[in-house]
N, C-alpha and C. Protein backbone atom coordinates (compact mmCIF):
# COMPACT_ATOMS: atom_id res chain seq x y z
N UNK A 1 -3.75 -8.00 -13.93
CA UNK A 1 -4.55 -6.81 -14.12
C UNK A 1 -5.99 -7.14 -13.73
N UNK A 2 -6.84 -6.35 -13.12
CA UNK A 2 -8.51 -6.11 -12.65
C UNK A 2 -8.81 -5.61 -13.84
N UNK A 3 -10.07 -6.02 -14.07
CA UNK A 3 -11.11 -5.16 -14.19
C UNK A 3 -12.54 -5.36 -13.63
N UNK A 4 -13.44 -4.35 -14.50
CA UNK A 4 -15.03 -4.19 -13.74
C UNK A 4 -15.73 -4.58 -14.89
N UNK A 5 -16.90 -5.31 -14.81
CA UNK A 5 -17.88 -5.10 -15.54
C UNK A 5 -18.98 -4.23 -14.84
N UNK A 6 -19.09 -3.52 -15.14
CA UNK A 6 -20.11 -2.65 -15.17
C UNK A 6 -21.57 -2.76 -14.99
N UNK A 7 -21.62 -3.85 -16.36
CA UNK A 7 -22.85 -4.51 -16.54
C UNK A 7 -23.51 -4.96 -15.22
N UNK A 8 -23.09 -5.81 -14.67
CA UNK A 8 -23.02 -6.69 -13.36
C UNK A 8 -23.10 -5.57 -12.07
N UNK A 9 -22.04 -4.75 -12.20
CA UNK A 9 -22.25 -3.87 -10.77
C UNK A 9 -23.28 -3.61 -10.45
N UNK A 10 -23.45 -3.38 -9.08
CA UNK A 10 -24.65 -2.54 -8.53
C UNK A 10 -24.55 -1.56 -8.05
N UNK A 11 -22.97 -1.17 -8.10
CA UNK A 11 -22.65 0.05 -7.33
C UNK A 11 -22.45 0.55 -6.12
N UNK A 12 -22.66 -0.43 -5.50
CA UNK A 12 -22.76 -0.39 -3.71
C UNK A 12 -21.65 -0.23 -3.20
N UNK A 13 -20.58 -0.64 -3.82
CA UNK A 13 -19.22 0.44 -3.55
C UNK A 13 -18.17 0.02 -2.19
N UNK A 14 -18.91 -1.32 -1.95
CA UNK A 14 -18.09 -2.33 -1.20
C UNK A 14 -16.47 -2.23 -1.42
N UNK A 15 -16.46 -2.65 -2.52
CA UNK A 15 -14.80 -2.16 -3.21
C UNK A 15 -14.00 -1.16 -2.90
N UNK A 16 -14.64 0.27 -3.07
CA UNK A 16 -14.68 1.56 -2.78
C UNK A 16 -14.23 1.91 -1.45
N UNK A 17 -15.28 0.79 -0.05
CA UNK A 17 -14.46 1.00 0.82
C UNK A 17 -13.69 0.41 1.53
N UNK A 18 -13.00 -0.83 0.76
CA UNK A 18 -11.75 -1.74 1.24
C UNK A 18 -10.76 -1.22 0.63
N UNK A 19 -10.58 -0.78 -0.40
CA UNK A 19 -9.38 -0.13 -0.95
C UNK A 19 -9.53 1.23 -2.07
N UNK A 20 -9.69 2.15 -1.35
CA UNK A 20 -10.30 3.53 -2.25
C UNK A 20 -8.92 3.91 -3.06
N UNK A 21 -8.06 3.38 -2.66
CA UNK A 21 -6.93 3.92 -3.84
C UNK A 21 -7.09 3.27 -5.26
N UNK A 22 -7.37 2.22 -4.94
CA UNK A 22 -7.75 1.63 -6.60
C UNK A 22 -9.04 1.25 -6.46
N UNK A 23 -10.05 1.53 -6.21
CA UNK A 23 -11.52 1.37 -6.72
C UNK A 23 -12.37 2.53 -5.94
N UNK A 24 -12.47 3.47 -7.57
CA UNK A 24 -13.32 4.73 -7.11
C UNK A 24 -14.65 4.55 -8.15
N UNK A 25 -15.40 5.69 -7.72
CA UNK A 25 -16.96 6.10 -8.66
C UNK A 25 -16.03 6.95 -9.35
N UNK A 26 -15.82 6.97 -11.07
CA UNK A 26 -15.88 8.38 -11.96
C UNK A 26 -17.13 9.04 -12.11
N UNK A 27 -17.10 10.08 -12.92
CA UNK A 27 -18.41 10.89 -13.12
C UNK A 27 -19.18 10.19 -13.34
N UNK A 28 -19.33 9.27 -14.38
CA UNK A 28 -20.74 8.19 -14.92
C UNK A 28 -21.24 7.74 -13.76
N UNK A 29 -20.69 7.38 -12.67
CA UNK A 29 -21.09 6.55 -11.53
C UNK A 29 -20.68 5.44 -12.15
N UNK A 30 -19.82 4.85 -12.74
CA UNK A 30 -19.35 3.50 -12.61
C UNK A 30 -18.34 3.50 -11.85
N UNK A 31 -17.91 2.16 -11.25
CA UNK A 31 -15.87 1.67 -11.10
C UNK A 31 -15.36 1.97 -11.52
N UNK A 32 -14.42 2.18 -11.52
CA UNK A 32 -13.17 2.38 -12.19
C UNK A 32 -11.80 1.82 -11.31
N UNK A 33 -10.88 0.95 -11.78
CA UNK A 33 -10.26 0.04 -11.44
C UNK A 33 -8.67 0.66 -11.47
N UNK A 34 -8.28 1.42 -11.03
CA UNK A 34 -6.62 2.07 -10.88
C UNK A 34 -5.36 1.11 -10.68
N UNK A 35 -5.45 0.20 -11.56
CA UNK A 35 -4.14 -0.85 -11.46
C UNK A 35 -3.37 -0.27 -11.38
N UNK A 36 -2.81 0.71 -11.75
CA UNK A 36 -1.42 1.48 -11.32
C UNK A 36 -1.07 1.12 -9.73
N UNK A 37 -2.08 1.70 -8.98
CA UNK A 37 -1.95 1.66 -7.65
C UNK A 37 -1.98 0.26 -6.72
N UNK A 38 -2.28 -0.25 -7.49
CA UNK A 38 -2.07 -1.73 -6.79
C UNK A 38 -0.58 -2.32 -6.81
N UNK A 39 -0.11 -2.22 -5.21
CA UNK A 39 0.98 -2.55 -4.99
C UNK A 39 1.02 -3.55 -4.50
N UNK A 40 2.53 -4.35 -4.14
CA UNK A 40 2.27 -5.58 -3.10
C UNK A 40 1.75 -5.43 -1.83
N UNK A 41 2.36 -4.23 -1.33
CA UNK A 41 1.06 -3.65 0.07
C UNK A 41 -0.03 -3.40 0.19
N UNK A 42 -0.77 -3.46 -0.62
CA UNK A 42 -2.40 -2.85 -1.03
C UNK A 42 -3.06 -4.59 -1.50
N UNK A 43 -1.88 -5.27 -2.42
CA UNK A 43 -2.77 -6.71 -2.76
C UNK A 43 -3.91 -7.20 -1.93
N UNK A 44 -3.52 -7.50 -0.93
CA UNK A 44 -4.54 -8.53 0.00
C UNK A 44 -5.80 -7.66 0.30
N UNK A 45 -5.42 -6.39 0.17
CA UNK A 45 -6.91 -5.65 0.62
C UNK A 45 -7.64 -5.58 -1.20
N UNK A 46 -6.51 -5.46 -1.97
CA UNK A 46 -7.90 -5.55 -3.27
C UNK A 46 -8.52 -6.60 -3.72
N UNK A 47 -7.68 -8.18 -3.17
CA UNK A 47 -8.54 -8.93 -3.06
C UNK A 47 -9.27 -9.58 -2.33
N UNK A 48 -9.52 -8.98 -1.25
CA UNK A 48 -10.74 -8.95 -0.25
C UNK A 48 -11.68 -8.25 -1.17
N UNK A 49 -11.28 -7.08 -1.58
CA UNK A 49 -12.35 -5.77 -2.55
C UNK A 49 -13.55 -6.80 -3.68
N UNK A 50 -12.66 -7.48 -4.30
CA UNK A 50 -12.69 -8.30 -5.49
C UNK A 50 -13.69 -9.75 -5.12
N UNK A 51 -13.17 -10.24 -4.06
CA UNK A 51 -14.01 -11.26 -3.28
C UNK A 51 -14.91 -11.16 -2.68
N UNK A 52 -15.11 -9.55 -2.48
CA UNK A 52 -16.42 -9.42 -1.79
C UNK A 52 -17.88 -8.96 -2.42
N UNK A 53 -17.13 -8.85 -3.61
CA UNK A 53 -18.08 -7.71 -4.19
C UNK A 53 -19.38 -8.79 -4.67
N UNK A 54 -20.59 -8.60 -3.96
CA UNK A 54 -22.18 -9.49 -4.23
C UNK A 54 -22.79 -9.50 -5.81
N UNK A 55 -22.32 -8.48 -6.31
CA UNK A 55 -22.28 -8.88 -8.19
C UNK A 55 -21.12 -9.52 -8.77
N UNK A 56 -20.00 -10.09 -8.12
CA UNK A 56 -19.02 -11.00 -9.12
C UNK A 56 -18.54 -9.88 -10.12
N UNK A 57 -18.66 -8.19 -10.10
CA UNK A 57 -18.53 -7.74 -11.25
C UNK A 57 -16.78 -7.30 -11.36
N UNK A 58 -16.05 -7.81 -10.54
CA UNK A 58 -14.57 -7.42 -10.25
C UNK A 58 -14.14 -8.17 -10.89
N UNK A 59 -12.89 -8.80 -11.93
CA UNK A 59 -12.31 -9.71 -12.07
C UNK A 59 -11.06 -9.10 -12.40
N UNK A 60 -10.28 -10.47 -12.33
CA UNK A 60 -8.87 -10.59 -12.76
C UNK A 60 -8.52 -11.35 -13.92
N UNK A 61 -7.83 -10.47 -14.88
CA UNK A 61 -7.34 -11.04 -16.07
C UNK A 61 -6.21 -11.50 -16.30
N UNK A 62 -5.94 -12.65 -16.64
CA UNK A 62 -4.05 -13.50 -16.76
C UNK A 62 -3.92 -12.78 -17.81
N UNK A 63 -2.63 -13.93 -17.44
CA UNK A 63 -1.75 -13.14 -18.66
C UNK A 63 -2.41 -13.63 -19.83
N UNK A 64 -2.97 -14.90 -20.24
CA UNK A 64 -3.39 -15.02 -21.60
C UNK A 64 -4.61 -14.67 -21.65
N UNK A 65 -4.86 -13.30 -21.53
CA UNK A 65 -6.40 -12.34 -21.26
C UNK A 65 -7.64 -13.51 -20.85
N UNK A 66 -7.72 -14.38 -20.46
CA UNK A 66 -8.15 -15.23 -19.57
C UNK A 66 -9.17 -14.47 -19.02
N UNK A 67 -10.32 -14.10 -18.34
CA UNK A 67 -10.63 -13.74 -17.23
C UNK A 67 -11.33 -14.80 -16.53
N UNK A 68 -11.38 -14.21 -15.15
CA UNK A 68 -11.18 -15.45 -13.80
C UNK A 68 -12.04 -14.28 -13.21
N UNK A 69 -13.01 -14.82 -12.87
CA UNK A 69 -14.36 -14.07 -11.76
C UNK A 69 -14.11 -14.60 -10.35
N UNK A 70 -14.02 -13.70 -9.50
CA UNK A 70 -14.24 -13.85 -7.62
C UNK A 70 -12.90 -14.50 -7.96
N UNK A 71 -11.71 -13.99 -8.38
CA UNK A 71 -10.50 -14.72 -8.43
C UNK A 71 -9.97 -14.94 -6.59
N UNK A 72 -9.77 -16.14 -6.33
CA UNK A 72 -9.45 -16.50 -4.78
C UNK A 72 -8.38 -16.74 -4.64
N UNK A 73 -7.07 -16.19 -3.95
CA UNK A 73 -5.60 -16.68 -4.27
C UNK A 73 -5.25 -17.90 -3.43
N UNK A 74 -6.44 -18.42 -2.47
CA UNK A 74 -6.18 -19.87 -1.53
C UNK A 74 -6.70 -20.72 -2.60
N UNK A 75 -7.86 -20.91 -2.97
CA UNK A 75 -8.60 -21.84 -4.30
C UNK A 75 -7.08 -21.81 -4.83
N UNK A 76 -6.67 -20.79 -5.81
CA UNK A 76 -5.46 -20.83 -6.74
C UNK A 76 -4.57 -21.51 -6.21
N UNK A 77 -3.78 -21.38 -5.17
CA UNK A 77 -2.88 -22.27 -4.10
C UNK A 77 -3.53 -24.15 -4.21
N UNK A 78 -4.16 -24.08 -3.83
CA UNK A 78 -5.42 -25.78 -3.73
C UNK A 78 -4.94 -26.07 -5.19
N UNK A 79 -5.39 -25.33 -6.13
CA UNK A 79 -4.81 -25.98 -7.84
C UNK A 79 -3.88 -26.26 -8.25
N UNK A 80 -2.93 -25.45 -7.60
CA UNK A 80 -1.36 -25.55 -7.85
C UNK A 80 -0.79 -26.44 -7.13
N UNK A 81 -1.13 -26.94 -6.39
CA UNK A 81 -0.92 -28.19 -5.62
C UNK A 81 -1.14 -29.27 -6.22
């Protein structure tokens, strides 16, 4: 599962336009993070979204609510090795 901190965003919406199915502006003008829509076809583009974003404010949470900032799935590969 993603999420946003908010705090951190700047809003620039980088995210927004690598994968607009799961990262839109709601009314507040924050992120908002549509895990529903993240499929195995969409993966690699939300984590480009996630890796790109210049505030670090994207992350990914494990399963043991963990969170992992600028999560990289090659780094992750390198560890598991």
């Amino acid at each position: 599962m993603f999420k946003v901190d908010n705090d951190k965003c700047y809003r620039c919406g980088i995210c927004t336009g690598i994968e607009l199915d799961v990262f839109q502006f709601n009314d507040e003008g924050n992120i908002q993070i549509n895990n529903d829509k993240i499929t195995e076809d969409n993966m690699d583009q939300v984590m480009t979204a996630i890796n790109s974003c210049p505030a670090g404010a994207l992350q990914m949470v494990m399963d043991d609510n963990a969170v992992r900032d600028g999560f990289n799935p090659i780094e992750n590969e390198k560890e598991d090795n």
